[in-house]
N, C-alpha and C. Protein backbone atom coordinates (compact mmCIF):
# COMPACT_ATOMS: atom_id res chain seq x y z
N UNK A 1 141.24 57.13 70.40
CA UNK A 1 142.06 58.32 70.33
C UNK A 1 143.53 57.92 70.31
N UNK A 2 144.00 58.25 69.16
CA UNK A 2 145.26 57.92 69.28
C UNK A 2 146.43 58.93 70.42
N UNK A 3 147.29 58.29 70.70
CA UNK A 3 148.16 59.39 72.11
C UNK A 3 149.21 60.27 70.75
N UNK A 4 149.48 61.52 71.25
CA UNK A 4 150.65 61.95 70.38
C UNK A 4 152.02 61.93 70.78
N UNK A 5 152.89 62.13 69.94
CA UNK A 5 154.31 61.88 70.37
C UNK A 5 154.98 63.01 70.96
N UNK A 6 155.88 62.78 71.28
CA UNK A 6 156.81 63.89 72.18
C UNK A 6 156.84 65.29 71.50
N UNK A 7 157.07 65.08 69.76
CA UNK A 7 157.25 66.22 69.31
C UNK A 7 156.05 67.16 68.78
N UNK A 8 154.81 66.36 68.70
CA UNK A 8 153.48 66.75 68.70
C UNK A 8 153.47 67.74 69.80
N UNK A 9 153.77 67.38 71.33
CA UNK A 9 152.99 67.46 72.01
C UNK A 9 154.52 69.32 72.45
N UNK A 10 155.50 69.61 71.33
CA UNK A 10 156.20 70.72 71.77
C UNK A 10 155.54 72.06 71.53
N UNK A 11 156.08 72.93 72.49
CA UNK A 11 155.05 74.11 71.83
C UNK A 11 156.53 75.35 71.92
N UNK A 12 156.70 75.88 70.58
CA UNK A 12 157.66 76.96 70.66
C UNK A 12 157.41 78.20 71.64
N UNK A 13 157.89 78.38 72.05
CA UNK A 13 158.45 79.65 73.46
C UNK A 13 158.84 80.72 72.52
N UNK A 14 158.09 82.03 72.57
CA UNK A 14 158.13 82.67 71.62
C UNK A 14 158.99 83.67 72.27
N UNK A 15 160.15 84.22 71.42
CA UNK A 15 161.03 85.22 71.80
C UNK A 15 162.42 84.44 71.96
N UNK A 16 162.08 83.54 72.13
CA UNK A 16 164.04 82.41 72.32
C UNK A 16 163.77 81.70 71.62
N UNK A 17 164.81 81.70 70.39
CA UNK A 17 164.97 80.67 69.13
C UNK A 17 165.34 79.68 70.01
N UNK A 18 164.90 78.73 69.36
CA UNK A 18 165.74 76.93 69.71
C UNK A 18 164.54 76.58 70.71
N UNK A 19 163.72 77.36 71.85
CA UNK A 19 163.17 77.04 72.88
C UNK A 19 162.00 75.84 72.38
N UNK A 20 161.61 74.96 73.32
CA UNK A 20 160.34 74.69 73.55
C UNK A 20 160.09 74.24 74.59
N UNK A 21 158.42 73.87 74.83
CA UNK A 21 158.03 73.45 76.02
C UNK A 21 156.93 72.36 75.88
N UNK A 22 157.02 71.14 76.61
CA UNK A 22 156.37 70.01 76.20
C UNK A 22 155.15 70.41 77.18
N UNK A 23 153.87 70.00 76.16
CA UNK A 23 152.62 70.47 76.99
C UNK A 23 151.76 69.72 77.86
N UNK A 24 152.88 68.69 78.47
CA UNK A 24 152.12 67.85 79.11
C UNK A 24 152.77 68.23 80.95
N UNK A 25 154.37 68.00 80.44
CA UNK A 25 155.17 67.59 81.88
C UNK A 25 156.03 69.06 81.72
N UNK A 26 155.13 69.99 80.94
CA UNK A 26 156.89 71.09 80.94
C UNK A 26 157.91 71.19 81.17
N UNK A 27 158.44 70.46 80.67
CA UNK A 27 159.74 70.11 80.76
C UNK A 27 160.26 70.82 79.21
N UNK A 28 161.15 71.78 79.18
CA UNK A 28 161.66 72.17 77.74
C UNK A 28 162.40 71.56 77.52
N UNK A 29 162.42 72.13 76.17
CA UNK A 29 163.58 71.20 74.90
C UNK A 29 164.56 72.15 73.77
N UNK A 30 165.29 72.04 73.42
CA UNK A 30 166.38 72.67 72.35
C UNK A 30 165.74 71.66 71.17
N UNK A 31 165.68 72.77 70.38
CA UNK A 31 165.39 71.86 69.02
C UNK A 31 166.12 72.91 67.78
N UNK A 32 166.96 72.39 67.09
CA UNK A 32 167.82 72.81 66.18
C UNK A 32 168.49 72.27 65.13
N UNK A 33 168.95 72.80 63.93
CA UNK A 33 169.36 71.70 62.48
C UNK A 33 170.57 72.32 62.52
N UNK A 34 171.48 70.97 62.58
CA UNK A 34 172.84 71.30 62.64
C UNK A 34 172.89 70.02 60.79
N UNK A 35 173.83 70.47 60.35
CA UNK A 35 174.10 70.40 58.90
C UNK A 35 173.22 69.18 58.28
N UNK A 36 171.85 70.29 58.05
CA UNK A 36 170.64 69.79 57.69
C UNK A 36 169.95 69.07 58.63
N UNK A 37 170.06 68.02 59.22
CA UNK A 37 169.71 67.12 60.57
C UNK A 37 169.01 67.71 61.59
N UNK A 38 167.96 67.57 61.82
CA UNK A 38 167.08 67.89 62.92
C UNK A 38 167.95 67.73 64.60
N UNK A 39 168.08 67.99 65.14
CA UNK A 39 168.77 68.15 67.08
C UNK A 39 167.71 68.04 67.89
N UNK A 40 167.52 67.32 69.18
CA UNK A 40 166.32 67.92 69.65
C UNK A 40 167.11 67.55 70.94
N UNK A 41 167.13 68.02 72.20
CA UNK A 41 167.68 67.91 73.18
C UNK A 41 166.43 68.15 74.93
N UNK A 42 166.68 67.07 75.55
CA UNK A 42 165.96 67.79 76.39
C UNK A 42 166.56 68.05 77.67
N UNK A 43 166.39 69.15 78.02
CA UNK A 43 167.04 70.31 78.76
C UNK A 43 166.72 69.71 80.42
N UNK A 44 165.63 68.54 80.48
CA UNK A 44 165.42 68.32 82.11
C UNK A 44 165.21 69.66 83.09
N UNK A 45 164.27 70.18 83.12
CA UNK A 45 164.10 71.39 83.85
C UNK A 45 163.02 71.77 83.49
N UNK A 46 162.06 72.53 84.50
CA UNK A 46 160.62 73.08 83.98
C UNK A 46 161.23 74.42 84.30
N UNK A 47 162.43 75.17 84.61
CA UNK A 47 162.36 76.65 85.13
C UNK A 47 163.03 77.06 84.03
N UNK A 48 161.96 78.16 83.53
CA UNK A 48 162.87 78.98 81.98
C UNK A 48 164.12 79.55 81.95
N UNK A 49 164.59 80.12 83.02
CA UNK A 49 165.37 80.57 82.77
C UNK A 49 166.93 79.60 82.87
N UNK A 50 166.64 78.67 83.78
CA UNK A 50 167.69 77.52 84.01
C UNK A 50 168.20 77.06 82.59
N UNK A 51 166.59 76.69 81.61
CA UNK A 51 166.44 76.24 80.14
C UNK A 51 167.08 77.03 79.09
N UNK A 52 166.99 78.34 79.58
CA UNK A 52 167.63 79.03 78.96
C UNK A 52 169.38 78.80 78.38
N UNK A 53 169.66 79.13 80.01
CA UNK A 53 170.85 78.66 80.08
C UNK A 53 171.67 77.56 79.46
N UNK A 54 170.70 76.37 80.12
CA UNK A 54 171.42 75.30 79.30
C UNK A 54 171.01 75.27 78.01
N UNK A 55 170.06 75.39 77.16
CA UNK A 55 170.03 75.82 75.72
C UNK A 55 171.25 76.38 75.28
N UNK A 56 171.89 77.66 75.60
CA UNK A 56 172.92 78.22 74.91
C UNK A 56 174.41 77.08 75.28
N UNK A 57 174.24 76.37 76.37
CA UNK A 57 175.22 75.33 76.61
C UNK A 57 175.33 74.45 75.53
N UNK A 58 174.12 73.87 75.03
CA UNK A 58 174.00 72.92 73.91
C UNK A 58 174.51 73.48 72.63
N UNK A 59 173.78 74.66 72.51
CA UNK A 59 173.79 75.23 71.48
C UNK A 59 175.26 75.34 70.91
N UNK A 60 176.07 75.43 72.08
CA UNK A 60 177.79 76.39 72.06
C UNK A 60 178.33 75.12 72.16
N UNK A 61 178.24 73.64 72.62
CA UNK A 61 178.72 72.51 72.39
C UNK A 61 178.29 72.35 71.21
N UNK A 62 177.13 72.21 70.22
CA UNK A 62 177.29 71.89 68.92
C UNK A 62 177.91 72.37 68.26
N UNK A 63 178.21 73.73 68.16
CA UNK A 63 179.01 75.07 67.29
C UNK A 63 180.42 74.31 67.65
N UNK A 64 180.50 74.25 68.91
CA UNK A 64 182.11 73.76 68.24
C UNK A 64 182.49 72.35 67.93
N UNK A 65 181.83 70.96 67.55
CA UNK A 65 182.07 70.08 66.58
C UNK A 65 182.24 70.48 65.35
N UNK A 66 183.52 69.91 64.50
CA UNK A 66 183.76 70.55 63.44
C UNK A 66 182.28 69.83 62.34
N UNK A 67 182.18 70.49 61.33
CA UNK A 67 181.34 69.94 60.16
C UNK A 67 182.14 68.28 60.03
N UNK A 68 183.36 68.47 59.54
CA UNK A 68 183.98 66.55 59.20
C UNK A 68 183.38 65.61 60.21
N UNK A 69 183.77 66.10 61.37
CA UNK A 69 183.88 65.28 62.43
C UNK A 69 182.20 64.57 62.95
N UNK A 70 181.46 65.83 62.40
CA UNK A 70 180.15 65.05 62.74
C UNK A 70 179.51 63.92 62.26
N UNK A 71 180.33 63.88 61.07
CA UNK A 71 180.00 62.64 60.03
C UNK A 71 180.66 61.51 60.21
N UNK A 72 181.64 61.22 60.92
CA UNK A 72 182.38 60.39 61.39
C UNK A 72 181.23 59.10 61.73
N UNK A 73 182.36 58.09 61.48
CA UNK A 73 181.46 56.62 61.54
C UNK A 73 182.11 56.48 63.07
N UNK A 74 181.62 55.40 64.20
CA UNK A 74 182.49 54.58 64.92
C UNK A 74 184.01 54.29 64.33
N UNK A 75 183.42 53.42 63.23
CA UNK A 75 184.53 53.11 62.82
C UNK A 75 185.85 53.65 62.81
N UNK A 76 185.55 54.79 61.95
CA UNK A 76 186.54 55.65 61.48
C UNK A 76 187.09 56.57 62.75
N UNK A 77 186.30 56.66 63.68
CA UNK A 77 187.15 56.84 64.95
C UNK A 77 187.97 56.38 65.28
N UNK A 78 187.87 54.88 65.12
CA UNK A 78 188.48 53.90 65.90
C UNK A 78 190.10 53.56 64.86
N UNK A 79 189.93 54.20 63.99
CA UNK A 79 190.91 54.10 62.95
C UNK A 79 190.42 53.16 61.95
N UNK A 80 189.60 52.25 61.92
CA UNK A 80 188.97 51.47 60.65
C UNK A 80 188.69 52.74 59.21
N UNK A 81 189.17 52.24 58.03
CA UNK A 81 188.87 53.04 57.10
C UNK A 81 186.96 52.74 56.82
């Protein structure tokens, strides 16, 4: 029997976009596509509504990285062209 992976094992929480809940250790997760790119975040917490919370935390930290900036190399942080 093969074991499944983390994202196998998510199950969407129906009624809160972004939600899930892993069906082993319930522990939820934020899962979301920020410019095209899959997100998956885990929230550390089995209490929904805590998850909740920090979901819209994540959610409202991604919204405000600009689109440029997400594409950014190290480099080009660092001032390297």
């Amino acid at each position: 029997m093969q074991l499944k992976s983390t994202r196998q094992l998510l199950k969407k929480i129906p009624g809160f976009p972004c939600l899930y809940r892993h069906k082993v250790n319930e522990i939820y997760y934020g899962i979301t596509k920020v410019l095209g790119n899959r997100k998956e975040h885990r929230l550390g917490t089995t209490d929904r509504k805590l998850a909740e919370r920090d979901l819209k935390a994540w959610l409202q930290d991604l919204a405000e990285i600009e689109p440029g900036e997400a594409r950014k190399t190290v480099g080009n942080l660092l001032g390297n062209p």
